[in-house]
Structure formats: C-alpha cells, structure tokens
N, C-alpha and C. Protein backbone atom coordinates (compact mmCIF):
# COMPACT_ATOMS: atom_id res chain seq x y z
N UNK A 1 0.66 19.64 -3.87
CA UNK A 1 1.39 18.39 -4.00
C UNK A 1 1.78 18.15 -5.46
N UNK A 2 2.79 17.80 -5.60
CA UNK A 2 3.22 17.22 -7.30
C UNK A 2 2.60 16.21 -7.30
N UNK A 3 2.57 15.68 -8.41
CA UNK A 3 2.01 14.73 -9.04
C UNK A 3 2.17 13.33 -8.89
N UNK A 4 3.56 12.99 -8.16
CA UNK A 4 4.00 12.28 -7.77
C UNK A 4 3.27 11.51 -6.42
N UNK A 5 3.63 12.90 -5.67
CA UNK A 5 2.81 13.13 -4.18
C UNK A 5 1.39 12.40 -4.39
N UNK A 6 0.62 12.90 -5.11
CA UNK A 6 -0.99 12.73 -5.66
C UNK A 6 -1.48 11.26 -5.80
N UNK A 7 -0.63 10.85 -6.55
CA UNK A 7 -0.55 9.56 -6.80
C UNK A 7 -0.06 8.59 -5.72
N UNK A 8 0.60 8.62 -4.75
CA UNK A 8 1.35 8.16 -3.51
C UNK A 8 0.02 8.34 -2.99
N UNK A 9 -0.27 8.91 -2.05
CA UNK A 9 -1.34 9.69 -1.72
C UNK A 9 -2.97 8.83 -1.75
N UNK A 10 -3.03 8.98 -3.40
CA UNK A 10 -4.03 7.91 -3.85
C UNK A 10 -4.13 6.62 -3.49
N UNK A 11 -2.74 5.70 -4.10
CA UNK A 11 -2.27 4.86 -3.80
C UNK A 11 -2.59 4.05 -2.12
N UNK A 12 -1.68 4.98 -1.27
CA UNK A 12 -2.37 4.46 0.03
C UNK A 12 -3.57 4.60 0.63
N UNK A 13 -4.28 5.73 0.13
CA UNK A 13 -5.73 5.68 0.61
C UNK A 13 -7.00 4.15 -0.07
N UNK A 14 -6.15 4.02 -1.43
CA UNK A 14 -6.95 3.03 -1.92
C UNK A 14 -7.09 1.63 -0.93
N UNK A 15 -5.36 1.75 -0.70
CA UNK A 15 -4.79 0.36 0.13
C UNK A 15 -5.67 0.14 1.37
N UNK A 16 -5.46 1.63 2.54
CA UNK A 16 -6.05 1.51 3.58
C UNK A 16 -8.08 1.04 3.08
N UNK A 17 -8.31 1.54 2.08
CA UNK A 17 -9.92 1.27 2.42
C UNK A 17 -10.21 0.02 2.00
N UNK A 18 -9.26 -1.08 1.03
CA UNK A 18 -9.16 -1.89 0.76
C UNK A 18 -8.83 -2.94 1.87
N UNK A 19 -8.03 -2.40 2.85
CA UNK A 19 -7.49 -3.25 3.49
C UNK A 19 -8.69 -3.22 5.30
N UNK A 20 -9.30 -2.28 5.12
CA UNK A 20 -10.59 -2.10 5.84
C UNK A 20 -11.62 -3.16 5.58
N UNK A 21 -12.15 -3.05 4.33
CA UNK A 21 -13.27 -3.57 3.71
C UNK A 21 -13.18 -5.22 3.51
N UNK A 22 -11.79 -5.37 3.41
CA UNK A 22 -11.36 -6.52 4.10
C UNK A 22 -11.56 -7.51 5.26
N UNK A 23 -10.92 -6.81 5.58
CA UNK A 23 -11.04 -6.98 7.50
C UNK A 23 -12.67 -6.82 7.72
N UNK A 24 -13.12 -6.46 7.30
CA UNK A 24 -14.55 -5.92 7.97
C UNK A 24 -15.57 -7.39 7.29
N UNK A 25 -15.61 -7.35 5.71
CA UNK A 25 -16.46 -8.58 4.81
C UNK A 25 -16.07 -9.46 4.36
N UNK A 26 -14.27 -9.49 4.00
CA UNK A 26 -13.48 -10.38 3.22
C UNK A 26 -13.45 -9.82 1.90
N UNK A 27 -12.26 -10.53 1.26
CA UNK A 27 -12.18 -9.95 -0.47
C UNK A 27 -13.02 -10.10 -1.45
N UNK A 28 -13.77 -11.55 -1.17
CA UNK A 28 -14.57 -12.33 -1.66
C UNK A 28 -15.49 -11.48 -2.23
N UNK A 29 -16.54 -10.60 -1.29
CA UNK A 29 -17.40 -9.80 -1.70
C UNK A 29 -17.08 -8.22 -1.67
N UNK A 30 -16.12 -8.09 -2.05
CA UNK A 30 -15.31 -6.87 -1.96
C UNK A 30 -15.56 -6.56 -3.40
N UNK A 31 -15.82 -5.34 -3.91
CA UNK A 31 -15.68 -4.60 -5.21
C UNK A 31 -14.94 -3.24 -5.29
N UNK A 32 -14.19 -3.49 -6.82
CA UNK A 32 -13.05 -2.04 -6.90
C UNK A 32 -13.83 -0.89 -6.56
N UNK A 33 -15.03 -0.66 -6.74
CA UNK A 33 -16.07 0.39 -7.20
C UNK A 33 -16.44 0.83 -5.58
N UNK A 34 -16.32 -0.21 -4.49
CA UNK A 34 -16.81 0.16 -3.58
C UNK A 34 -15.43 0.69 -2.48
N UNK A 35 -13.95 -0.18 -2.88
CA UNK A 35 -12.95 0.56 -2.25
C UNK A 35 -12.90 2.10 -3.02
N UNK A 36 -12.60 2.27 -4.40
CA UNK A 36 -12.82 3.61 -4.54
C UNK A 36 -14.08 4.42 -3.60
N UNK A 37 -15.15 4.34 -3.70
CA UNK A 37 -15.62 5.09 -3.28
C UNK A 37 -15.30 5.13 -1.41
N UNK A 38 -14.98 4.12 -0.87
CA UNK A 38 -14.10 4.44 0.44
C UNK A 38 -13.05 5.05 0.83
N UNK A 39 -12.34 5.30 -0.55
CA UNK A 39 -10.83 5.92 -0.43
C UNK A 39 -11.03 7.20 -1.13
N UNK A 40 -12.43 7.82 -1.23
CA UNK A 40 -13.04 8.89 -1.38
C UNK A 40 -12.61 9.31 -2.58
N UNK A 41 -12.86 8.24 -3.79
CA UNK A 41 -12.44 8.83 -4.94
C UNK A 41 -13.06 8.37 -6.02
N UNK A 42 -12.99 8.05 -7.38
CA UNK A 42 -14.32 7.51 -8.11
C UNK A 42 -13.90 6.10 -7.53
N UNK A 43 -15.52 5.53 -8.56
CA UNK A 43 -15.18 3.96 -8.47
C UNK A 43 -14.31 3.42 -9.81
N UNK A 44 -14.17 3.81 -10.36
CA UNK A 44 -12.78 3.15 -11.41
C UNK A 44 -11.12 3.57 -11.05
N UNK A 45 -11.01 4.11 -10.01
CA UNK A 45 -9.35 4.29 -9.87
C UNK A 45 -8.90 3.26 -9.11
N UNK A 46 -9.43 2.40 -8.64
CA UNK A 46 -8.80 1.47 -7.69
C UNK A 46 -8.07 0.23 -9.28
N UNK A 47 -9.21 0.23 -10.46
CA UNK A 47 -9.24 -0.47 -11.36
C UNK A 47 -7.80 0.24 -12.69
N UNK A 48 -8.40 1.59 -12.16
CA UNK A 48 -6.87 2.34 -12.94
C UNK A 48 -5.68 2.11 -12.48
N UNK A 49 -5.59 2.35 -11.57
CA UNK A 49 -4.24 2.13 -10.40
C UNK A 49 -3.80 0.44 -10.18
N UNK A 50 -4.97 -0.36 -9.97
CA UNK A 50 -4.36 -1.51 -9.60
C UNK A 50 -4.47 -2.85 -10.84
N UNK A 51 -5.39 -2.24 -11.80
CA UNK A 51 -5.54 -3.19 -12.96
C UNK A 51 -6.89 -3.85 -12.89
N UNK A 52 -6.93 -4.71 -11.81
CA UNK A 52 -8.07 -5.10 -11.08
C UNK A 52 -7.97 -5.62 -9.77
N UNK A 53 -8.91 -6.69 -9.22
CA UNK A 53 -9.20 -6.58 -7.96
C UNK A 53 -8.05 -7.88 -7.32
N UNK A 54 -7.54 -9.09 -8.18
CA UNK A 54 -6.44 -9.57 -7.67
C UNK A 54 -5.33 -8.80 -7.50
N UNK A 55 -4.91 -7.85 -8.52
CA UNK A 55 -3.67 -6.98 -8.51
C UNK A 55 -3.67 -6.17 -7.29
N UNK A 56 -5.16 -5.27 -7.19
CA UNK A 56 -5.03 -5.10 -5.64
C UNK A 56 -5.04 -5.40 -4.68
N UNK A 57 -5.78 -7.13 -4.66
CA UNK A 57 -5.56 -7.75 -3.51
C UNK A 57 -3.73 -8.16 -3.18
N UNK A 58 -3.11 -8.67 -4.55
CA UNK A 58 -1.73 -8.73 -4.26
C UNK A 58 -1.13 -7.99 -3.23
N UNK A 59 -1.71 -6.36 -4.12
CA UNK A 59 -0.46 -5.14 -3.35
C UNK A 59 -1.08 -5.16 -1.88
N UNK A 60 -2.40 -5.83 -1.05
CA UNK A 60 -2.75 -5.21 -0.10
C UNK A 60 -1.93 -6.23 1.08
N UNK A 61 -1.36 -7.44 0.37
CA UNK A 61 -1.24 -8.33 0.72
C UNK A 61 0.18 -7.66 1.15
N UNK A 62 1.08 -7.31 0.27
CA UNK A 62 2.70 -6.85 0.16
C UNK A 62 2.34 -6.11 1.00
N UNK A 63 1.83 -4.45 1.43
CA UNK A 63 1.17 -3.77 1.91
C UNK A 63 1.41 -4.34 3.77
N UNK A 64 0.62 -5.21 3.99
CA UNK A 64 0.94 -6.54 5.44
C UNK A 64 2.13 -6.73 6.07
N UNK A 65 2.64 -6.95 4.45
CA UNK A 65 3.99 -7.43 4.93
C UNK A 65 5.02 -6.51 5.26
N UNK A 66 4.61 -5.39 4.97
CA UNK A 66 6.20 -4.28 4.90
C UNK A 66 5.39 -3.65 5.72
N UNK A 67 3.78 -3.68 6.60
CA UNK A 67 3.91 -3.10 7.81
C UNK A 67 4.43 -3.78 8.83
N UNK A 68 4.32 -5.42 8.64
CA UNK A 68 4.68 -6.39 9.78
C UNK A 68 6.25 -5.81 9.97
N UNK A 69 7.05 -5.83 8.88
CA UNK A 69 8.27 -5.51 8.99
C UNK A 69 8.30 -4.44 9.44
N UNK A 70 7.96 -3.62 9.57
CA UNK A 70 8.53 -1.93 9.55
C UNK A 70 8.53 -2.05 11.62
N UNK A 71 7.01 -2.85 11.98
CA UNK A 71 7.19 -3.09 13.01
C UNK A 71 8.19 -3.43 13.76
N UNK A 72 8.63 -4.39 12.70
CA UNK A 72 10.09 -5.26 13.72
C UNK A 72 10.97 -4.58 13.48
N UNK A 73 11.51 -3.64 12.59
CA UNK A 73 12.58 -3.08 12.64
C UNK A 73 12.66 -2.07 13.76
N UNK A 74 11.48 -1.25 14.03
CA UNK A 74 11.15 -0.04 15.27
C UNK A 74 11.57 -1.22 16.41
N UNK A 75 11.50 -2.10 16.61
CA UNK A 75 11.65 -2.95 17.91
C UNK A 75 13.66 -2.76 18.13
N UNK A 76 14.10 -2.80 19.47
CA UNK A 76 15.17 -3.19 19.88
C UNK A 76 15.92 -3.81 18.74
N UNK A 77 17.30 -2.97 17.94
CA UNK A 77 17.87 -4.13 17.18
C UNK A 77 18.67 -5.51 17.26
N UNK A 78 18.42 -6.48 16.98
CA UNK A 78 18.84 -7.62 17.70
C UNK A 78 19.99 -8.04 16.86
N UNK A 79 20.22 -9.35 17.69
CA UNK A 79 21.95 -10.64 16.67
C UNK A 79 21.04 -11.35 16.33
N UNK A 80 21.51 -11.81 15.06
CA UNK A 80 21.35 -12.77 14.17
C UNK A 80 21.00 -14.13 15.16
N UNK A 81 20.36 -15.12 14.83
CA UNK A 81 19.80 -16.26 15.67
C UNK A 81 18.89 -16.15 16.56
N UNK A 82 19.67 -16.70 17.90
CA UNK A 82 18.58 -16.97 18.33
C UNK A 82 17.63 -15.34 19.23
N UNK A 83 18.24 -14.70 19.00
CA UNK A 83 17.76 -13.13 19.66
C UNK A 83 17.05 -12.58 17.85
N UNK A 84 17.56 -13.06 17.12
CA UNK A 84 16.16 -12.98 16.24
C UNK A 84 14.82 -13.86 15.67
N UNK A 85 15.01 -14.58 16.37
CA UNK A 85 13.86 -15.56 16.49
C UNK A 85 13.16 -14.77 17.46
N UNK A 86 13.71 -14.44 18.95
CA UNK A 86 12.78 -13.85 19.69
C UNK A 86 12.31 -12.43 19.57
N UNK A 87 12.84 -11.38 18.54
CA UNK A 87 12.32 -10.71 18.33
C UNK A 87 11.33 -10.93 17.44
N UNK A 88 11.52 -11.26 16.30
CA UNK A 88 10.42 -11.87 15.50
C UNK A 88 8.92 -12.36 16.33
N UNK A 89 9.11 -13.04 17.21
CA UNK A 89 8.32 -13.75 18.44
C UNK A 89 7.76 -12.29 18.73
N UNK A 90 8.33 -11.44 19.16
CA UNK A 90 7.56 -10.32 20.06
C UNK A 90 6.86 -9.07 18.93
N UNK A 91 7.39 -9.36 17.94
CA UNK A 91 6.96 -8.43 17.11
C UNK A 91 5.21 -9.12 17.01
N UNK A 92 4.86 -10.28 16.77
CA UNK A 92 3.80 -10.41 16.55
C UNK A 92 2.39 -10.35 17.73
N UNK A 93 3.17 -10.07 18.96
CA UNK A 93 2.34 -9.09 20.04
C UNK A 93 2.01 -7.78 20.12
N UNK A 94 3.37 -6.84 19.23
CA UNK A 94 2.98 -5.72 19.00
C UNK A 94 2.15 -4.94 18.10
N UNK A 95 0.91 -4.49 18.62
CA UNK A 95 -0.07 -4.29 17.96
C UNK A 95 -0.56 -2.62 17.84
N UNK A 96 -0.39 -1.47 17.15
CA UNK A 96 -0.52 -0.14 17.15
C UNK A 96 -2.06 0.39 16.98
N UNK A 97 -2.21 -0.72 16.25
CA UNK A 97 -3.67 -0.63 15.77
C UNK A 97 -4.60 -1.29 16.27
N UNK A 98 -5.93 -0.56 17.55
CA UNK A 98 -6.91 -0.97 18.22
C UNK A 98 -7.71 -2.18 18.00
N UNK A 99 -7.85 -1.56 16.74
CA UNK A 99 -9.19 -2.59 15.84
C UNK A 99 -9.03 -3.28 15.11
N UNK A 100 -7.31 -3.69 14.78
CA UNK A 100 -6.73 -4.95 14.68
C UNK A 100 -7.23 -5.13 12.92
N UNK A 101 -6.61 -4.21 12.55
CA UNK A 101 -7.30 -4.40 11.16
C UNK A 101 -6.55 -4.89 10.15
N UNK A 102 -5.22 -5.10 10.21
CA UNK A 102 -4.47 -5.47 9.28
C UNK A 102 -4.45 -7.09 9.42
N UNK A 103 -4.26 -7.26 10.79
CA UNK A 103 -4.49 -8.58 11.71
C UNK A 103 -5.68 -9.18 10.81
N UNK A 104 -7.06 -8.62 11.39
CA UNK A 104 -8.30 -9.20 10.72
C UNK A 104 -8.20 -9.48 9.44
N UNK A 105 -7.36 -8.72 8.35
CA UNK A 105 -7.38 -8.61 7.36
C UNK A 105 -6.24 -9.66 6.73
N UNK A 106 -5.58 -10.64 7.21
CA UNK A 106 -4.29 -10.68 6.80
C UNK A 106 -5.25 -12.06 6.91
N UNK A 107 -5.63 -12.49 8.29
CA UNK A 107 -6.39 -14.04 8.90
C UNK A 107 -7.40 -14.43 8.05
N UNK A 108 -8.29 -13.60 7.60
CA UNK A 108 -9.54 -13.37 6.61
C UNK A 108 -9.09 -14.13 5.06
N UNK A 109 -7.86 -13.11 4.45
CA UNK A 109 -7.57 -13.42 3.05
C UNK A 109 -6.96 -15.02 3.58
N UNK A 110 -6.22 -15.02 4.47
CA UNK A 110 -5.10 -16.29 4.64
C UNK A 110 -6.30 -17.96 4.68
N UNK A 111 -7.58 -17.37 5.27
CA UNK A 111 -8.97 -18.77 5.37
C UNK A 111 -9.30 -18.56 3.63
N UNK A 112 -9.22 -17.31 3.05
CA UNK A 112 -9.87 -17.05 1.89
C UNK A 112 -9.42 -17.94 0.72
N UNK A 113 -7.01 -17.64 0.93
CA UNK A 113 -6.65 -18.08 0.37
C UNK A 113 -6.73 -19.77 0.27
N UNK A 114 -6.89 -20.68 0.64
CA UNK A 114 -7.34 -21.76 0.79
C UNK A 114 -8.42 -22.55 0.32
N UNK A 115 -9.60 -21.23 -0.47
CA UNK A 115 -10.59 -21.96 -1.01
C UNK A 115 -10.85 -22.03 -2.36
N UNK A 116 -11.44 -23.23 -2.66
CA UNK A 116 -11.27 -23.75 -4.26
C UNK A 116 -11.28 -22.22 -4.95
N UNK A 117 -10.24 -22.41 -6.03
CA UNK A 117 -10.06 -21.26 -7.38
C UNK A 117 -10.03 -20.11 -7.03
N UNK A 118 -9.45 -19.61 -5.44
CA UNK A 118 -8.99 -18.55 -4.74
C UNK A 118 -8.08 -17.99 -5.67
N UNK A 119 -7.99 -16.87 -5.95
CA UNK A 119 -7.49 -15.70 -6.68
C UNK A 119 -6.38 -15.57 -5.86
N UNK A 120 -6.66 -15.27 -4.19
CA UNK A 120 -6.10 -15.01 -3.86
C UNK A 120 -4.70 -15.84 -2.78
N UNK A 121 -4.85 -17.61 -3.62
CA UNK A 121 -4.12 -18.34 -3.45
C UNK A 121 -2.28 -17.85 -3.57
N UNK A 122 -1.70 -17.63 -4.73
CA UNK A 122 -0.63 -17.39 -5.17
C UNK A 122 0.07 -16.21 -4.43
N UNK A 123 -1.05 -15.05 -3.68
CA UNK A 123 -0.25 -14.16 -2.84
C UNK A 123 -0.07 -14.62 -1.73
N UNK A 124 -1.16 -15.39 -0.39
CA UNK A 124 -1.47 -15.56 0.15
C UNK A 124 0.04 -16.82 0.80
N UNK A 125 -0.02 -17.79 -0.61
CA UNK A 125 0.87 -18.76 -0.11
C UNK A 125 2.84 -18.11 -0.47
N UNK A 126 2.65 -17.30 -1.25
CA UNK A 126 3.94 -16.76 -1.48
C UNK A 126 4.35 -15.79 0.07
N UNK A 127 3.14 -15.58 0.54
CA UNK A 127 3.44 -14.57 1.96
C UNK A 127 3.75 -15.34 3.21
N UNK A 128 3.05 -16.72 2.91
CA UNK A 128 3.11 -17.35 3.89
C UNK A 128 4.75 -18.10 3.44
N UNK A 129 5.18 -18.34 2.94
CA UNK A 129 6.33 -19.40 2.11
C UNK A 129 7.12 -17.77 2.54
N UNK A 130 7.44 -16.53 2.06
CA UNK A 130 8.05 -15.74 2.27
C UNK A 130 8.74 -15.49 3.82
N UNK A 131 7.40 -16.04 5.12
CA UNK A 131 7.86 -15.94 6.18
C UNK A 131 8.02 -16.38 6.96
N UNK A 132 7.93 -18.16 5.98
CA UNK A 132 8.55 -19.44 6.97
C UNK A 132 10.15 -19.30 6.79
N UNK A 133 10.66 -18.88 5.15
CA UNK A 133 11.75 -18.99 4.48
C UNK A 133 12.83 -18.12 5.69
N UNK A 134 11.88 -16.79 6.22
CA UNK A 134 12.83 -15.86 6.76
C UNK A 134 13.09 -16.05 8.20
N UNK A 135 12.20 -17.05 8.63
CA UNK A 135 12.36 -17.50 10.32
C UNK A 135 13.33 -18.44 10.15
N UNK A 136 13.36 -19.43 8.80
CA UNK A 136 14.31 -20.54 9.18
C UNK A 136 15.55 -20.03 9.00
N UNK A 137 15.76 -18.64 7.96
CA UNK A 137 17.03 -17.97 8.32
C UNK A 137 17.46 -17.58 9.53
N UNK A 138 16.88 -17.17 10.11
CA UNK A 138 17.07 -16.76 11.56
C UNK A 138 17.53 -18.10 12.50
N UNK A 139 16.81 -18.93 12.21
CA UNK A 139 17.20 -20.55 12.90
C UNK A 139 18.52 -21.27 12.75
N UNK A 140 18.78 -20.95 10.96
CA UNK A 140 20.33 -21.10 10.58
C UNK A 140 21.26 -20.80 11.50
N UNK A 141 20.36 -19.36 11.31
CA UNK A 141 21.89 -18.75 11.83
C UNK A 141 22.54 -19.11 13.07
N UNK A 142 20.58 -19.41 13.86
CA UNK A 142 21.63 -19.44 15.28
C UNK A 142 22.64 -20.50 15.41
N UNK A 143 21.95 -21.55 14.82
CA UNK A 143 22.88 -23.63 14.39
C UNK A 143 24.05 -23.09 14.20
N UNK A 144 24.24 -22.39 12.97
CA UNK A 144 25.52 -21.80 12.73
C UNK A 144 26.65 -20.79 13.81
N UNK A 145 25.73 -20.40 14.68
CA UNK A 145 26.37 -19.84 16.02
C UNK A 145 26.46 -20.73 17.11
N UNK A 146 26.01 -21.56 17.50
CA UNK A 146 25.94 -22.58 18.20
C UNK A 146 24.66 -22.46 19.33
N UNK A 147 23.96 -20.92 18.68
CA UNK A 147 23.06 -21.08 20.28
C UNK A 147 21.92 -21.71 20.30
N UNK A 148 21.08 -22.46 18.39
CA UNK A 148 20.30 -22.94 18.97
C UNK A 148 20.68 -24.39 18.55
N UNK A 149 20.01 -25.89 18.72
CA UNK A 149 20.00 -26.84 18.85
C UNK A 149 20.45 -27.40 17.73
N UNK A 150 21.47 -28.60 17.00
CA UNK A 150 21.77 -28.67 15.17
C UNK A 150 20.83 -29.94 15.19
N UNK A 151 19.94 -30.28 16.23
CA UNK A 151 19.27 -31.31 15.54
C UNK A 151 18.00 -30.74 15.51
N UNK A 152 17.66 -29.21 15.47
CA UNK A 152 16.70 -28.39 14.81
C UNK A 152 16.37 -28.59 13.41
N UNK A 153 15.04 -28.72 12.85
CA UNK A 153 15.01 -29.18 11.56
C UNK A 153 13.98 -27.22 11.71
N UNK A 154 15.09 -26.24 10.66
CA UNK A 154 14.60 -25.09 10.72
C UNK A 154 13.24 -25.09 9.86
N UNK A 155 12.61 -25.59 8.60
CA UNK A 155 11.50 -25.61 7.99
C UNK A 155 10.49 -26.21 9.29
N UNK A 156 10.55 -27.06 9.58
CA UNK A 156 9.94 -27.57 10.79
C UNK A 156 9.62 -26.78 11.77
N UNK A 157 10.49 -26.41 12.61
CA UNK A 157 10.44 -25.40 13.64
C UNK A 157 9.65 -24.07 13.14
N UNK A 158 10.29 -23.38 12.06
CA UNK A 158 9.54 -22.61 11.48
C UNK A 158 8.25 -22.61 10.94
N UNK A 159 7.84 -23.56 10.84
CA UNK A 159 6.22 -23.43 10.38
C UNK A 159 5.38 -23.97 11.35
N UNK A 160 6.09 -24.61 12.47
CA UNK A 160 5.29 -24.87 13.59
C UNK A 160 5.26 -23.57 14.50
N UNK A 161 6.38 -22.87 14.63
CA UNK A 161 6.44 -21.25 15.22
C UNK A 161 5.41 -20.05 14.79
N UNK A 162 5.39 -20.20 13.40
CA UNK A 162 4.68 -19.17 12.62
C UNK A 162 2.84 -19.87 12.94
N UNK A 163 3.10 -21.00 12.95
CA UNK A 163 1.21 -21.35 12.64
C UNK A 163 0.97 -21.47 13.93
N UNK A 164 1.55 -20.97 15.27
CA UNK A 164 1.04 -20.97 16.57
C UNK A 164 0.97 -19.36 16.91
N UNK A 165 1.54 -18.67 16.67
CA UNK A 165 1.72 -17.28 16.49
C UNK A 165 0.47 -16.43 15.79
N UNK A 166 0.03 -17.28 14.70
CA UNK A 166 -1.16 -16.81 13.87
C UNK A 166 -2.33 -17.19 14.76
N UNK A 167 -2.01 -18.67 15.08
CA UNK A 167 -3.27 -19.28 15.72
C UNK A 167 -3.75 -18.17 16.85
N UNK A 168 -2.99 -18.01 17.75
CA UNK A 168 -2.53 -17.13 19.13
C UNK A 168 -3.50 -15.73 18.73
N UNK A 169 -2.99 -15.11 17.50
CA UNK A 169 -4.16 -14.32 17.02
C UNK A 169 -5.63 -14.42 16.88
N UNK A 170 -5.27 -15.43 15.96
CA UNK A 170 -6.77 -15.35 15.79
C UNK A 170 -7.51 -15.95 16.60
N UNK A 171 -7.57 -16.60 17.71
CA UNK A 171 -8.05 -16.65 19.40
C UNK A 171 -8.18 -15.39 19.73
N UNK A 172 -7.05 -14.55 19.91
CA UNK A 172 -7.53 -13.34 20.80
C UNK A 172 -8.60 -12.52 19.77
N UNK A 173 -8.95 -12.64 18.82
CA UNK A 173 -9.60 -12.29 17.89
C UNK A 173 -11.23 -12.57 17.91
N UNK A 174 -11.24 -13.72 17.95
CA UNK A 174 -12.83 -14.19 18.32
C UNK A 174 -13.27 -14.10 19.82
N UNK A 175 -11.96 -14.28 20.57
CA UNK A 175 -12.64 -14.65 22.47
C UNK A 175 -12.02 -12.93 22.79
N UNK A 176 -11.33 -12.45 22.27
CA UNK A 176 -11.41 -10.79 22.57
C UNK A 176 -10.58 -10.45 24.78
N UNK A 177 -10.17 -11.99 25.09
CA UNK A 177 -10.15 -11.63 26.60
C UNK A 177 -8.65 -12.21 26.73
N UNK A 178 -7.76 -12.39 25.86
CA UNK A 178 -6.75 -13.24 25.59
C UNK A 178 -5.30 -12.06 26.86
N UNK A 179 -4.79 -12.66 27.32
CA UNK A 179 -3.55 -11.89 27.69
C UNK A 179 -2.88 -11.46 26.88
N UNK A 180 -2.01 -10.91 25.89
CA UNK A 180 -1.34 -11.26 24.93
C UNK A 180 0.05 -11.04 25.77
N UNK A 181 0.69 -9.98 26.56
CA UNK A 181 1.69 -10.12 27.22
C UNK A 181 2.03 -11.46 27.85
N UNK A 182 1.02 -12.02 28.40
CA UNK A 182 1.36 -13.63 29.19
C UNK A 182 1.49 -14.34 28.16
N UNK A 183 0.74 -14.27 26.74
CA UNK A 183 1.26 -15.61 25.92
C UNK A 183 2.37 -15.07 25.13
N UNK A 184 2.75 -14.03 25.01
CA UNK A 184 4.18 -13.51 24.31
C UNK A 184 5.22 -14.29 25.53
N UNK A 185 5.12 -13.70 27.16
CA UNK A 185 5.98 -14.19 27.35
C UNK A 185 6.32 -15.96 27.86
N UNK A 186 5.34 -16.27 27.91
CA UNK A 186 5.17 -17.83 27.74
C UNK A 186 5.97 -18.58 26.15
N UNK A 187 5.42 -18.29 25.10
CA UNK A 187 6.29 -18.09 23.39
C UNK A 187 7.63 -17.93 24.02
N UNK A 188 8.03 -16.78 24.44
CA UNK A 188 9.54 -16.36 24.48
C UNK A 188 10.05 -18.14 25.11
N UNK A 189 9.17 -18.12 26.23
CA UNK A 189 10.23 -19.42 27.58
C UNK A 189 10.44 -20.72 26.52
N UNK A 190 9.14 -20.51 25.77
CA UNK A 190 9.04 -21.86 24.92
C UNK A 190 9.77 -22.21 23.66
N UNK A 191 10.10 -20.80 23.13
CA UNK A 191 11.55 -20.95 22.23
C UNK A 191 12.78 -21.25 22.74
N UNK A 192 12.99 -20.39 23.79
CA UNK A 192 14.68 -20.82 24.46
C UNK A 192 14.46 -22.46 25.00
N UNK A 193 13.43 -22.93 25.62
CA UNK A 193 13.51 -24.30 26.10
C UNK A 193 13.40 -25.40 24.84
N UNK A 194 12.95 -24.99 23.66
CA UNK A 194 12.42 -25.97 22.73
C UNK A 194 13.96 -25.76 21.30
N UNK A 195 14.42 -24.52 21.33
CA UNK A 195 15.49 -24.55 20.49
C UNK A 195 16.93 -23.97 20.87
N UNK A 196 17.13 -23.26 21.97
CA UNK A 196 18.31 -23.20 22.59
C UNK A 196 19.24 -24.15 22.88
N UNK A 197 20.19 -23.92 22.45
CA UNK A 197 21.47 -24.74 23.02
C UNK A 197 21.64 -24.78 24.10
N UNK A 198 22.28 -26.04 24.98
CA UNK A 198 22.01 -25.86 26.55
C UNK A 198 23.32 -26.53 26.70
C-alpha cells in the first residue's frame, strides 16, 4: 500500500474502534490510548492523527453523518419534496448493521451532548442543526411544488419529524421487539396525511 493508502487505512480503523467503544461505554469514559489499542495500533496515533479526543470525537461524529447519507443515496433516487421527505423517512429504517452500532453510537454522544461542559456539545448540535436545516429543504421544496401544505411551518415540521424518528430508535433500542417495517410504514401514512397537499 502507498502511503497514502496506510494512512486512509489507519484513519478508518481508528474511526470504526472509536465509534465501537462508543456505542458500547460512551465518549465520556473513552480514552485515545484505548481506541488505539482497538484499532490495533499504538496508543498515541489516535492522538497523532486526530489531535485529541474532541477532534476525534468531531470526525466520528462527521463519520455518522456521511454513513447516514451514503445510505440514502443507495436508496431509490427520488423528486425533490415531498418524495424526499419520504425517502429521508425510510432511510432511517434502513439498518445494515446488526448491532446497531453507529445508531447506539450517534443516541449515546447525542444524551452526552447535552450535559453540562460537554465537549461534545458543538458537534453534536451542529449535526443535529445540519439535519433539521436539510429536511426543511426538502419541505421547501415540496411548498414550492405545491405537493406539500404552505401553511407548513418547515423548521417545525422538521424537528418534530427528525425527534420522532430518533425517538422510534432509540425504543427499538432498549425494548429490542419494535416492528420497524410497521412503524416506517405507519411514518410514511403520517407524512402524506400531516403535510401533503390534498
């Protein structure tokens, strides 16, 4: 591998054991010394590579987000509005990973980010602000197409969409017996009836 490679390489192995150790204890009691040695490498490269342990919590955070995405893009490509609201909607049923670790890991930092002199406040709320901003685009658009409702208030809708979606998770998360196909397609009926144009 070049050097390049090596470093790539590094890079995501740090992420994945970071983003494990996560999910598994929280960041809180998480140390660089102990993701290195999970990502089978010393304990100071996580500290070389990422600076320290907010910088890597940042990237593990970005990391979330461009898998959440990568998800939705593999999904059916959709139109602008209201058929991307409902993809968006279904993307957060689709789950590749058994043991739900990015999931665990995303719910974990997101209770984490919230507590007094959280480090990991400023990523946490920029991720969350990043993907109310991009649903209410999607909401625009449809107003602007006529298919969903113009007395939609999109910040509104959008952060009531996104914090039922999370919630929805982290239920099937603790009670482990959740349908998720029946509450995806229940979500779907409840967007077209609550913001569709009729």
């Amino acid at each position: 591998m070049t050097q390049a490679e090596r470093r790539a390489l590094a890079e995501r192995r740090i992420l994945d054991a970071a983003l494990e150790l996560v999910a598994r204890r929280g960041s809180v009691r998480m140390t660089l010394a102990e993701v290195g040695e999970a990502a089978g490498y010393s304990r100071g490269l996580p500290a070389h590579r990422f600076g320290n342990k907010a910088g890597l919590l940042q990237r593990v955070v970005l990391n979330i987000g461009a898998r959440f995405e990568a998800r939705r893009l593999a999904l059916p490509q959709h139109r602008p509005g209201l058929d991307a609201v409902r993809s968006l909607v279904s993307t957060y049923f689709v789950r590749d990973d058994t043991r739900w670790i990015e999931t665990r890991a995303l719910l974990v930092m997101m209770t984490e980010g919230f507590m007094e002199d959280s480090e990991l406040n400023p990523y946490i709320g920029e991720y969350i602000r990043s993907s109310i901003s991009r649903l209410e685009q999607h909401i625009r658009d449809g107003i602007a197409l006529g298919e969903i409702r113009a007395d939609v208030d999109p910040t509104t809708a959008a952060t009531l969409l996104l914090g039922a979606l999370r919630g929805v998770l982290h239920q099937r998360l603790v009670l482990g017996d959740l349908s998720l196909d029946k509450v995806r397609n229940l979500a779907l009926q409840m967007v077209d009836r609550t913001l569709a144009a009729h």
